[in-house]
C-alpha atoms as a PDB file:
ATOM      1  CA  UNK A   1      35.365  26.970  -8.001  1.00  0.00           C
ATOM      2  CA  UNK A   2      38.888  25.889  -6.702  1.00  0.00           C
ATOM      3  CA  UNK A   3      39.253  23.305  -9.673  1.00  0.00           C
ATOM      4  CA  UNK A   4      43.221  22.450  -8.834  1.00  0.00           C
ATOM      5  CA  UNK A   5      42.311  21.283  -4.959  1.00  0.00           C
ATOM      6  CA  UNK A   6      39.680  19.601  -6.924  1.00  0.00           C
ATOM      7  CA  UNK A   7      42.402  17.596  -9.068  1.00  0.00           C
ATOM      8  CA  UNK A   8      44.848  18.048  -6.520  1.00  0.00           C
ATOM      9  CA  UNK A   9      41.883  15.377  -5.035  1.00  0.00           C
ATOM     10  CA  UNK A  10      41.071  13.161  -7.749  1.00  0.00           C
ATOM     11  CA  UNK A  11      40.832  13.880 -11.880  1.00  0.00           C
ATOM     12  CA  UNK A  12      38.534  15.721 -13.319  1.00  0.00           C
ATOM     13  CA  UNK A  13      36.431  13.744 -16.250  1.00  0.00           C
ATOM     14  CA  UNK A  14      35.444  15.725 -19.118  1.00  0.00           C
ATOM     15  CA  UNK A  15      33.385  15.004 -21.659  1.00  0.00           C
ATOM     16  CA  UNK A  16      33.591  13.703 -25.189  1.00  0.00           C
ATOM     17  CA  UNK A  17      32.587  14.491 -29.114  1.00  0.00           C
ATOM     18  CA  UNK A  18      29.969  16.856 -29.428  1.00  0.00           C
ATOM     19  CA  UNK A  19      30.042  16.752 -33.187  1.00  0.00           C
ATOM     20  CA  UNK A  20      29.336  13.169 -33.493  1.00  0.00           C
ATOM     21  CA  UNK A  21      26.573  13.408 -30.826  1.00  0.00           C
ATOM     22  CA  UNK A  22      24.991  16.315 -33.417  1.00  0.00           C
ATOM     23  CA  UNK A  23      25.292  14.449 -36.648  1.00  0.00           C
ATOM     24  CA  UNK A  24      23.929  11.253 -34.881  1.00  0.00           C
ATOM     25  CA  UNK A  25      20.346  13.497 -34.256  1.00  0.00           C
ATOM     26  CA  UNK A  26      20.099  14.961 -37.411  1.00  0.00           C
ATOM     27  CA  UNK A  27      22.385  17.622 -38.064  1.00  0.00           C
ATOM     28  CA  UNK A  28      23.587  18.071 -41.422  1.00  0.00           C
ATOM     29  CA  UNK A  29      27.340  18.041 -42.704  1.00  0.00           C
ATOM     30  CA  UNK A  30      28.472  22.008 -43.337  1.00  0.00           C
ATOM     31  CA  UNK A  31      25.758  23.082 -41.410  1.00  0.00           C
ATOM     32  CA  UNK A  32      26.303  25.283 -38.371  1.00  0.00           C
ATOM     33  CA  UNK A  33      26.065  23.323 -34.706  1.00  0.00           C
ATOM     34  CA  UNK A  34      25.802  26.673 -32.593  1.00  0.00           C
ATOM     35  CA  UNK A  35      22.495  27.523 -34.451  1.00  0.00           C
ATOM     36  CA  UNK A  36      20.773  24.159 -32.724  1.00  0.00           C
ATOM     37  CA  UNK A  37      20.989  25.815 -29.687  1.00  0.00           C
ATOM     38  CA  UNK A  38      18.065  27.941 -30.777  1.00  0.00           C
ATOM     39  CA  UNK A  39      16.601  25.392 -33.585  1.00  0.00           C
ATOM     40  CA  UNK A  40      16.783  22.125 -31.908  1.00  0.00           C
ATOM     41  CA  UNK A  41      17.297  22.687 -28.088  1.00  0.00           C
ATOM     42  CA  UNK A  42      15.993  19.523 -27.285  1.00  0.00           C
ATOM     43  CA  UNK A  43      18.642  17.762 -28.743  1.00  0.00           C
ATOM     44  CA  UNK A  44      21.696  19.763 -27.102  1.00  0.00           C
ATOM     45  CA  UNK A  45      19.947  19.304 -23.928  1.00  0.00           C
ATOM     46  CA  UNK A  46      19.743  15.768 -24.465  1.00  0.00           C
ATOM     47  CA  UNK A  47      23.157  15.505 -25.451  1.00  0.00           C
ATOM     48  CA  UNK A  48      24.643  17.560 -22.707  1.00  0.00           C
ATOM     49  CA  UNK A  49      22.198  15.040 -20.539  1.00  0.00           C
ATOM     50  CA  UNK A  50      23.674  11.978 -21.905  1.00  0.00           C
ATOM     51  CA  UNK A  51      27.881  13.195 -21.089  1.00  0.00           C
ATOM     52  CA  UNK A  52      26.439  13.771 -17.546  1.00  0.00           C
ATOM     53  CA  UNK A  53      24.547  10.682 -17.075  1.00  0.00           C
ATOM     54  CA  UNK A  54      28.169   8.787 -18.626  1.00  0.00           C
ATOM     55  CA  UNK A  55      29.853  10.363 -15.345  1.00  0.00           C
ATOM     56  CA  UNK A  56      31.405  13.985 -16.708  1.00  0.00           C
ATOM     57  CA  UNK A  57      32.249  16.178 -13.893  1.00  0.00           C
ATOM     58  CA  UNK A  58      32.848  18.715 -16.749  1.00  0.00           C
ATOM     59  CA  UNK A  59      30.377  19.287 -19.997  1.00  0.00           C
ATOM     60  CA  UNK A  60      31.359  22.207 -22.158  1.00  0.00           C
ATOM     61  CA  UNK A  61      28.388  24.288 -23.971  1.00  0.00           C
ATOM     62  CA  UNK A  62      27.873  23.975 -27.747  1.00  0.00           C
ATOM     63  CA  UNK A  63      29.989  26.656 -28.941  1.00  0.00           C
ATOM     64  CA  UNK A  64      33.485  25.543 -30.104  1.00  0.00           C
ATOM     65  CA  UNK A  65      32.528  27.742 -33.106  1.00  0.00           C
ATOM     66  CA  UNK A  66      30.670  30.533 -31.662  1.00  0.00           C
ATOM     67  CA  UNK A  67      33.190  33.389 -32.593  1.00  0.00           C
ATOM     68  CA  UNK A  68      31.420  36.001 -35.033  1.00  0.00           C
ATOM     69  CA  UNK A  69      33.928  35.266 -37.058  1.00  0.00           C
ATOM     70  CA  UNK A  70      32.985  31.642 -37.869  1.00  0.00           C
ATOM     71  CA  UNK A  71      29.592  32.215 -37.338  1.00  0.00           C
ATOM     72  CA  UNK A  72      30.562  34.742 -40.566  1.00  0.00           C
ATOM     73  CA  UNK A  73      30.295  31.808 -42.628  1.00  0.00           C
ATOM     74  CA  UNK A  74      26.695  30.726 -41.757  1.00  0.00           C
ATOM     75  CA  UNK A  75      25.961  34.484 -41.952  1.00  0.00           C
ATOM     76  CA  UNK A  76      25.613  34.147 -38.403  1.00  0.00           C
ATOM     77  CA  UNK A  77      28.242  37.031 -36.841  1.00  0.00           C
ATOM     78  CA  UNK A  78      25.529  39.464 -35.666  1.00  0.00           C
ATOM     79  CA  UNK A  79      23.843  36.704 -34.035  1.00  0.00           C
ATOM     80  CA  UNK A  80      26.934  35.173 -31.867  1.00  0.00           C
ATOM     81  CA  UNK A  81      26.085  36.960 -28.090  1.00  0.00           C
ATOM     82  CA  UNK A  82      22.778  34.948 -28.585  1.00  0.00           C
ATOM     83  CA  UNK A  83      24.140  31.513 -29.424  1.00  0.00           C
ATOM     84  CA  UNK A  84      26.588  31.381 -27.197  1.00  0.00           C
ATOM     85  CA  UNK A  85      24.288  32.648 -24.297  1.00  0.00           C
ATOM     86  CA  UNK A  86      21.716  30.389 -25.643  1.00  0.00           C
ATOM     87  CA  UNK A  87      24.236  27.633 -25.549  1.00  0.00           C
ATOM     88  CA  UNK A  88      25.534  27.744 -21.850  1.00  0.00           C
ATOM     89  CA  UNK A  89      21.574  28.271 -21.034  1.00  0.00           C
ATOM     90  CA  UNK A  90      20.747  24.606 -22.322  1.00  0.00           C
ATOM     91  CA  UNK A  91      23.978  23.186 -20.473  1.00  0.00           C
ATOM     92  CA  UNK A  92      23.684  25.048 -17.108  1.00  0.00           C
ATOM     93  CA  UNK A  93      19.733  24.070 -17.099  1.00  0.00           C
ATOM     94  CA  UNK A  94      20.259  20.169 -17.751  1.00  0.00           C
ATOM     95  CA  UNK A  95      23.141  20.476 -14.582  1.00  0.00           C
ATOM     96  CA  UNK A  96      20.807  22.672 -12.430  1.00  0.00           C
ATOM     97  CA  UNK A  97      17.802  20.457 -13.232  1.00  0.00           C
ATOM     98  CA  UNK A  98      19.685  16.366 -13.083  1.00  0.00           C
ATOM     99  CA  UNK A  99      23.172  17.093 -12.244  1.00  0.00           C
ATOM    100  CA  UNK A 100      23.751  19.621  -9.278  1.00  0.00           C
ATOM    101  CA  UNK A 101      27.489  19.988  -8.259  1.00  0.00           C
ATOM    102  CA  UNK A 102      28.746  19.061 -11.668  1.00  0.00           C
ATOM    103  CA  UNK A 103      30.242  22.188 -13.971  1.00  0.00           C
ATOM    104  CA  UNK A 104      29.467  23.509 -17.073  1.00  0.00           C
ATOM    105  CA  UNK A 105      32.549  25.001 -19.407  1.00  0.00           C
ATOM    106  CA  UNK A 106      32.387  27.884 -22.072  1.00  0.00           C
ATOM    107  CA  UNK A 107      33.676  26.201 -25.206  1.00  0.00           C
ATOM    108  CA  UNK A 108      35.755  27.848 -27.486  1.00  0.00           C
ATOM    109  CA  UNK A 109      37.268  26.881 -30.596  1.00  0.00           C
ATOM    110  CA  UNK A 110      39.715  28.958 -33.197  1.00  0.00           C
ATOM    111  CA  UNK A 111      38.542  31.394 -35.061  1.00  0.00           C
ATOM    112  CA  UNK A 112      38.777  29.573 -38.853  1.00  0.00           C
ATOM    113  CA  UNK A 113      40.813  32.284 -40.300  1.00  0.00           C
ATOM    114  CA  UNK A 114      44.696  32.782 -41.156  1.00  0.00           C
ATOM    115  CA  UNK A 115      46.538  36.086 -38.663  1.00  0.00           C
ATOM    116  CA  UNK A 116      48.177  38.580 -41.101  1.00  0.00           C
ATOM    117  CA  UNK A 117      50.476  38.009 -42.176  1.00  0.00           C
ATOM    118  CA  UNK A 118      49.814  34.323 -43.392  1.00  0.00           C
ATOM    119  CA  UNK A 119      45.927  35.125 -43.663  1.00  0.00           C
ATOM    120  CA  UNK A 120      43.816  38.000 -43.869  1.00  0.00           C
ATOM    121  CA  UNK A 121      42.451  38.699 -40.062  1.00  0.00           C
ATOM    122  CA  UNK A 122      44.429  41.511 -37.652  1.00  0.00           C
ATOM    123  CA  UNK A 123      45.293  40.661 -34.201  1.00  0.00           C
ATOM    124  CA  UNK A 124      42.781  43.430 -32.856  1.00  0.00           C
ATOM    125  CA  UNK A 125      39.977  41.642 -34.833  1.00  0.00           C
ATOM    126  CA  UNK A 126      40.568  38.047 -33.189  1.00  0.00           C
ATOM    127  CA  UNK A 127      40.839  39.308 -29.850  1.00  0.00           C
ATOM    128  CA  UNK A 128      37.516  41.345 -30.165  1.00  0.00           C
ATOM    129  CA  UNK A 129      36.050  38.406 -31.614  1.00  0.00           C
ATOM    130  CA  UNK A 130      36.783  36.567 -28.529  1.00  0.00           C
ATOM    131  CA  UNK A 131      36.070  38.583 -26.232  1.00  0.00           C
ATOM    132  CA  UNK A 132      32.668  39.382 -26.741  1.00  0.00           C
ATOM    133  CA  UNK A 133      32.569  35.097 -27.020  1.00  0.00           C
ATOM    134  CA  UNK A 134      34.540  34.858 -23.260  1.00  0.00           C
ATOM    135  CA  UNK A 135      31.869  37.980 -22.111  1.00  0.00           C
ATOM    136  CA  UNK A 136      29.162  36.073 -23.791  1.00  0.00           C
ATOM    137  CA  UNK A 137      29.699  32.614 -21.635  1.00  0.00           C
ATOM    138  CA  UNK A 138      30.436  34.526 -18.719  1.00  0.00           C
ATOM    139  CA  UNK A 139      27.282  36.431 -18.996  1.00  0.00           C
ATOM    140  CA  UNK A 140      25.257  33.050 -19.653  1.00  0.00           C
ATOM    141  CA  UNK A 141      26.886  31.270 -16.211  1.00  0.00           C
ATOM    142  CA  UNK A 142      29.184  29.063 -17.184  1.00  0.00           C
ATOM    143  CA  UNK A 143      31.744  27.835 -14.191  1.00  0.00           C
ATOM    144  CA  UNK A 144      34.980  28.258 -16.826  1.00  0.00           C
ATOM    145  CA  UNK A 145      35.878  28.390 -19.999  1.00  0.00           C
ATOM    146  CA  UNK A 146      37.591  26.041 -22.135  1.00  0.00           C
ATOM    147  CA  UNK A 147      39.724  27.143 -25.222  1.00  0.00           C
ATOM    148  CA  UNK A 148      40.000  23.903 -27.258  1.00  0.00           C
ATOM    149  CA  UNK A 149      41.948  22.531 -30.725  1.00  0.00           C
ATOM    150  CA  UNK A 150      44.397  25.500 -30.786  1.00  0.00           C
ATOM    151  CA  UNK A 151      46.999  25.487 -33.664  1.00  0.00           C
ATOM    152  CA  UNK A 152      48.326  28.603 -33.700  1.00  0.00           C
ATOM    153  CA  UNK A 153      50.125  30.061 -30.556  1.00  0.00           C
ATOM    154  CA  UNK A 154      49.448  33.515 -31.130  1.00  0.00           C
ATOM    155  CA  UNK A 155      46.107  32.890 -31.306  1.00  0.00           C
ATOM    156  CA  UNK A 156      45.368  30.802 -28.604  1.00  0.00           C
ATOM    157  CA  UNK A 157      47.220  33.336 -26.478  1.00  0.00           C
ATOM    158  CA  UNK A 158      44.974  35.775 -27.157  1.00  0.00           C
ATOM    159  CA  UNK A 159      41.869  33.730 -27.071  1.00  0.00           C
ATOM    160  CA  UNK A 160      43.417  32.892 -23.350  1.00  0.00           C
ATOM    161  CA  UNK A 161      44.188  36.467 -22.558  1.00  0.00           C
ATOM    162  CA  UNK A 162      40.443  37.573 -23.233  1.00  0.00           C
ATOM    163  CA  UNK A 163      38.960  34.881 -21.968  1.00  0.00           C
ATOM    164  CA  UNK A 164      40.776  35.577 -18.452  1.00  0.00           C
ATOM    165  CA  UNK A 165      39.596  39.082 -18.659  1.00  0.00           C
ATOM    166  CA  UNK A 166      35.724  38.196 -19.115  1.00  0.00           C
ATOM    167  CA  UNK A 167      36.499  35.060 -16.505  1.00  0.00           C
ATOM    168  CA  UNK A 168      36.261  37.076 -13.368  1.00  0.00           C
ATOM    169  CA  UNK A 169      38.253  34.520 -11.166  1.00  0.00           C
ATOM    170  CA  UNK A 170      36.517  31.979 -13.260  1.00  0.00           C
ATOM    171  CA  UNK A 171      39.461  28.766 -14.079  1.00  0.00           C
ATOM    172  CA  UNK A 172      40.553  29.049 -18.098  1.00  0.00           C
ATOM    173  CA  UNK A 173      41.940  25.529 -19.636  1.00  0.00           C
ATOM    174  CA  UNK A 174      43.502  25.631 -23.219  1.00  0.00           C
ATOM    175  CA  UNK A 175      44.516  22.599 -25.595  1.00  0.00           C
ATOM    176  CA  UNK A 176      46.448  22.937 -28.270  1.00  0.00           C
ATOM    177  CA  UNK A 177      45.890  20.013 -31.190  1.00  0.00           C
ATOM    178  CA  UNK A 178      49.814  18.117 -31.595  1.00  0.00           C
ATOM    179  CA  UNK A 179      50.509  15.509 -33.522  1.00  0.00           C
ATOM    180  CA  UNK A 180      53.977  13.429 -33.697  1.00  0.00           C
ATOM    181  CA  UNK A 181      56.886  14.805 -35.711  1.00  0.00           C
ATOM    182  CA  UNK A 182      60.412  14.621 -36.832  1.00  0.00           C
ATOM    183  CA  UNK A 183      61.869  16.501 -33.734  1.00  0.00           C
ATOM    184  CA  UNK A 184      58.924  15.448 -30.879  1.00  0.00           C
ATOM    185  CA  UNK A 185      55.161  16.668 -30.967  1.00  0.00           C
ATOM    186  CA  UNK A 186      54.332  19.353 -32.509  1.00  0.00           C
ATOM    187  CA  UNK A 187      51.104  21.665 -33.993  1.00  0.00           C
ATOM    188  CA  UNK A 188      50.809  21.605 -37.870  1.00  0.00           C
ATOM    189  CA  UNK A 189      51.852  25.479 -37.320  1.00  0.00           C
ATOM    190  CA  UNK A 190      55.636  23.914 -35.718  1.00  0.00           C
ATOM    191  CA  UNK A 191      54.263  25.006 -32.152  1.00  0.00           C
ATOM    192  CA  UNK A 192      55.736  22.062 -29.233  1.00  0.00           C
ATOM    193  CA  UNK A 193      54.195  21.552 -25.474  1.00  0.00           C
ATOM    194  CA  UNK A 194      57.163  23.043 -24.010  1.00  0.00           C
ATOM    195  CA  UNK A 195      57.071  26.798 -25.764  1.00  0.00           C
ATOM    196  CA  UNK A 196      53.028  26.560 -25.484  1.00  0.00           C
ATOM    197  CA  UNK A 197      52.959  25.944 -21.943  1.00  0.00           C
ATOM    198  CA  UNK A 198      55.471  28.766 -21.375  1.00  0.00           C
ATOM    199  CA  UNK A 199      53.125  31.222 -23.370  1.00  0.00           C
ATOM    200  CA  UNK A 200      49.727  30.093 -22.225  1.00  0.00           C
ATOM    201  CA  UNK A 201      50.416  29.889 -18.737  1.00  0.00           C
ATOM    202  CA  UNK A 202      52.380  33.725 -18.833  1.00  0.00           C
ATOM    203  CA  UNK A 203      49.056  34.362 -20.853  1.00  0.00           C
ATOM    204  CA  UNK A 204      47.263  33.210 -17.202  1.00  0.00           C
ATOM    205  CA  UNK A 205      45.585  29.993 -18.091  1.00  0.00           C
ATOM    206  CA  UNK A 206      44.648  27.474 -15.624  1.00  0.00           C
ATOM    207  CA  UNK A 207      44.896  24.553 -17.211  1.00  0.00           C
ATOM    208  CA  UNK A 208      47.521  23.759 -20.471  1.00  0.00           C
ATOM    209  CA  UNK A 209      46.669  20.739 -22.420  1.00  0.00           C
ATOM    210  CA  UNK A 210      46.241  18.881 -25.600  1.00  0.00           C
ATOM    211  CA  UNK A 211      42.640  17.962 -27.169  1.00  0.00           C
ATOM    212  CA  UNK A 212      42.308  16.245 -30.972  1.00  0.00           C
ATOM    213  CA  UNK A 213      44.335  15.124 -33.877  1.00  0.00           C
ATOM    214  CA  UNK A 214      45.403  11.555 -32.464  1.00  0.00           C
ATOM    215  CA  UNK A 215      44.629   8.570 -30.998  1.00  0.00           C
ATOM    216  CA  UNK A 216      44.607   7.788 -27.315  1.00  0.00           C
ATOM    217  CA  UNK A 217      47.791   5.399 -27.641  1.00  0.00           C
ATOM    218  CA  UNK A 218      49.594   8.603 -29.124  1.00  0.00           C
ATOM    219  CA  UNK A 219      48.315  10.662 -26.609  1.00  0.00           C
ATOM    220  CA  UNK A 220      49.393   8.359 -23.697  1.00  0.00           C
ATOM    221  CA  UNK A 221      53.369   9.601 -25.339  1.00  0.00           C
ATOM    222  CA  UNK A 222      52.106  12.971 -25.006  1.00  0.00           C
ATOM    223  CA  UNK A 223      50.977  12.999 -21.654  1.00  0.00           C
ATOM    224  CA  UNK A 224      54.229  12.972 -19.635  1.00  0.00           C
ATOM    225  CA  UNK A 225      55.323  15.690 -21.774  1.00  0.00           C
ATOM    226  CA  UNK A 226      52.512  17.815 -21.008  1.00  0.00           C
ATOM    227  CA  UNK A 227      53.031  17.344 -17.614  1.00  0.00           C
ATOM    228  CA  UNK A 228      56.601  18.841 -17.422  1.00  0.00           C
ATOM    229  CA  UNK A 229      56.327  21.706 -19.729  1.00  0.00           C
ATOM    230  CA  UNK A 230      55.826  24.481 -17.701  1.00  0.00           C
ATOM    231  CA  UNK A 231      54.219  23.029 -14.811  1.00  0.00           C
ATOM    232  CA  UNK A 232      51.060  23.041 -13.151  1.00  0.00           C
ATOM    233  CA  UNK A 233      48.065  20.691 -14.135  1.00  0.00           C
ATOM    234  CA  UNK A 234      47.543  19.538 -17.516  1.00  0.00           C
ATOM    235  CA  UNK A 235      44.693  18.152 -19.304  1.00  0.00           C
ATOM    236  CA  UNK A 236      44.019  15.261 -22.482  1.00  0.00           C
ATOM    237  CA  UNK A 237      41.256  14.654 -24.784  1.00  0.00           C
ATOM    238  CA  UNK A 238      42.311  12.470 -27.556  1.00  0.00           C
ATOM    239  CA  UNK A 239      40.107  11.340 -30.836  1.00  0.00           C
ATOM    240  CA  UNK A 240      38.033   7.990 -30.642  1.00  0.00           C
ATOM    241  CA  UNK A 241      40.442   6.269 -32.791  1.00  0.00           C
ATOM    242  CA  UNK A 242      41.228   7.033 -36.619  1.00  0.00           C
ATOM    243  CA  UNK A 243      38.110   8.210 -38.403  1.00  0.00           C
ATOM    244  CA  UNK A 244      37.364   6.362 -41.518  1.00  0.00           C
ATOM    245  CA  UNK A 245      34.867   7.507 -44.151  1.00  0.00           C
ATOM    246  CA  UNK A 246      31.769   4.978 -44.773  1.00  0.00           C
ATOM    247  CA  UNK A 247      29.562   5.722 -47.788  1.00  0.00           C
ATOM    248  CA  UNK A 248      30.506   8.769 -47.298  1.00  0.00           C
ATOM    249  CA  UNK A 249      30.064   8.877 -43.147  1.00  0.00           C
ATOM    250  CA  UNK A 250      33.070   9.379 -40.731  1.00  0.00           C
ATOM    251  CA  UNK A 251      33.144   6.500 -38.587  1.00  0.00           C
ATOM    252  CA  UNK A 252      35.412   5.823 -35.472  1.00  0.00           C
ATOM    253  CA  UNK A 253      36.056   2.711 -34.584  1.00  0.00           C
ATOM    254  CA  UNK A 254      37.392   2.514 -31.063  1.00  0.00           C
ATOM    255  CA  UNK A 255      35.692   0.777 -28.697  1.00  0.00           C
ATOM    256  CA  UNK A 256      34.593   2.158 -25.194  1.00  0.00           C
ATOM    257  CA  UNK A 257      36.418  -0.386 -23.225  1.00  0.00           C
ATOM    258  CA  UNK A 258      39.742   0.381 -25.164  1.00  0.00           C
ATOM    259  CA  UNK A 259      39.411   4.150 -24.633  1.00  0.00           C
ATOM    260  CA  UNK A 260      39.348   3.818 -21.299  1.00  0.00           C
ATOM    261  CA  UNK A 261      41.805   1.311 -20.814  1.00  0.00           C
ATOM    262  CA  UNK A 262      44.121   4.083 -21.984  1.00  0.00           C
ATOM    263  CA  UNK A 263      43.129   7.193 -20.917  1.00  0.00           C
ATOM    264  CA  UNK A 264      42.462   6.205 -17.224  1.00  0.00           C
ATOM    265  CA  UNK A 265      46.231   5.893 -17.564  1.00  0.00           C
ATOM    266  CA  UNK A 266      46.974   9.383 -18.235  1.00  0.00           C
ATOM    267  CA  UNK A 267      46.514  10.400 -14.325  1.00  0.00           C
ATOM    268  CA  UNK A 268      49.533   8.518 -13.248  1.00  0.00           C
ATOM    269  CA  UNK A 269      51.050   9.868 -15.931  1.00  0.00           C
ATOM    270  CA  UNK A 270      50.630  13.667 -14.863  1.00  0.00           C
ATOM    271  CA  UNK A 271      46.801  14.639 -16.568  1.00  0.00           C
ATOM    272  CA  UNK A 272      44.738  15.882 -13.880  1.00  0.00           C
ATOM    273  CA  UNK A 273      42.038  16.810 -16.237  1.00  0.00           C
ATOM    274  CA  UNK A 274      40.655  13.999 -18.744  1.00  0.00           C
ATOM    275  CA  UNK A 275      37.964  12.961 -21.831  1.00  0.00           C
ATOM    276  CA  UNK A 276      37.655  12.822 -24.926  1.00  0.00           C
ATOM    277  CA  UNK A 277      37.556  14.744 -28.698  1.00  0.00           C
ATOM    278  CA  UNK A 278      36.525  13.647 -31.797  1.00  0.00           C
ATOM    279  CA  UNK A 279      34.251  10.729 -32.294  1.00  0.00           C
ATOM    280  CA  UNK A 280      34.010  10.025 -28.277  1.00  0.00           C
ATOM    281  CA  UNK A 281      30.582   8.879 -27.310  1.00  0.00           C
ATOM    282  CA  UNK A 282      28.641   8.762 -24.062  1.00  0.00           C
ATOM    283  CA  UNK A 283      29.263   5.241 -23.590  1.00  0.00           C
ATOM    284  CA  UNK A 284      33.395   5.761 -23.990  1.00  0.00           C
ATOM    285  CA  UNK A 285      33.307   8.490 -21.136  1.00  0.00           C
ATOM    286  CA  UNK A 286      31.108   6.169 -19.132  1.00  0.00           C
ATOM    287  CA  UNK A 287      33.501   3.089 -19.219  1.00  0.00           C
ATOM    288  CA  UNK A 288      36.366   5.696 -18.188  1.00  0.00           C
ATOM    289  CA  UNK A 289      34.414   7.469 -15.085  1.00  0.00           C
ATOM    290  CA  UNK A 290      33.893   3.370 -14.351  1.00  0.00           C
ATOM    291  CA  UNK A 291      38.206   2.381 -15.091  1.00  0.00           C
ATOM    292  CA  UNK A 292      38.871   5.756 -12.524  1.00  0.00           C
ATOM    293  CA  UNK A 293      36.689   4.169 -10.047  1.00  0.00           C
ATOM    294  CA  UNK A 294      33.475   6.376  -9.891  1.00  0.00           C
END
């Protein structure tokens, strides 16, 4: 898949909050999403249906936390080739089945762990961790993979670097997770677009963008700086609003229509790659494939 003549032809419309989507059909807080894959298939299908039916050229598998080491948590590490593989299997089947021509993305999320020497997990341990995630997608058939909510450069460089070498060919986007500070944006570990573009891009990403962490007004500021750090094509998925908590439920209250009155901006803007994060429902990515005129 040549994605940038793709964008170089229109933007690309990812989708939005898997989390939300997973909470809303039962699944329980602390609990571990990647293990619905196998446990509730029906209702990742159904999900993954729903982003498609809203207009998402782009739906990424159920496995933003499908390294063994997060899985570790939910005593889950031995079992992370078959969630992730099980994962791209419900995507890729929906799209093959409803949705032929759209693409299905290999999420992956950080690992949940501190590097040495600020936490306790080597270098050589992350990267094995995601490569055999990156080998996993590739061997399940996803079209790319998509490294997502990055705070920690080193990290997210080698998350990219595997990832590229399980891709064969296959496009890699990355997001790091920025919110505003004193000197510009920045991630909570002092990372800015500028030096994370350089990396990721040397690193051979695709793709360098920002997912998470703020709203799409603060995004919109973002954008533009995206766009010139490093060149090449850049991508934005902000949060559906500011979460509140509601007897003791996150709630986001940003409507559809607002969403995509803002983030259909971000193509002029320099995003050739779009959607949403946290909190976005079907019906926000539908009203923003309807504001970019699909």
């Amino acid at each position: 898949m040549d994605i940038l003549a793709l964008i170089a032809e229109r933007p690309l419309l990812l989708d939005g909050g898997m989390g939300r989507a997973l909470m809303e059909r039962g699944l329980e807080a602390g609990a571990c999403p990647e293990e619905w894959n196998v446990s509730h298939p029906t209702e990742v299908a159904d999900i993954h249906r729903s982003f498609f039916a809203a207009g998402s050229d782009i739906v990424n598998t159920n496995t933003f936390g499908g390294t063994a080491l997060r899985l570790a948590a939910h005593g889950l590490a031995e079992r992370a080739v078959e969630l992730n593989e099980a994962g791209v299997r419900l995507a890729v089947g929906v799209r093959d089945r409803d949705y032929p021509g759209r693409w299905v993305a290999g999420d992956m999320g950080p690992c949940g762990h501190m590097l040495k020497p600020m936490g306790e997990v080597e270098p050589d341990a992350l990267r094995m961790t995601f490569a055999e995630q990156a080998r996993a997608l590739v061997a399940g058939g996803v079209d790319l993979l998509n490294i997502e909510t990055m705070f920690d450069l080193t990290e997210a460089t080698i998350a990219v670097e595997e990832a590229v070498k399980a891709a064969e060919g296959r496009p890699v986007l990355v997001s790091m997770a920025y919110k505003p500070a004193a000197k510009g944006f920045r991630t909570m570990m002092g990372v800015d677009p500028e030096r994370a573009a350089r990396a990721l891009r040397k690193a051979g990403a695709t793709i360098v963008g920002a997912n998470c962490e703020i709203t799409c007004e603060t995004m919109r500021d973002l954008v533009p700086l995206l766009a010139e750090a490093g060149g090449g094509v850049t991508s934005a998925q902000p949060n559906a609003g500011q979460p509140r908590l509601v007897d003791g439920e996150t709630v986001y209250d940003e409507t559809p229509e607002h969403f995509a009155a803002v983030v259909s901006t971000y193509p002029a803007l320099g995003a050739g790659v779009v959607g949403g994060c946290c909190g976005t429902p079907p019906a926000s990515i539908a009203a923003l494939a309807a504001a970019l005129g699909r």
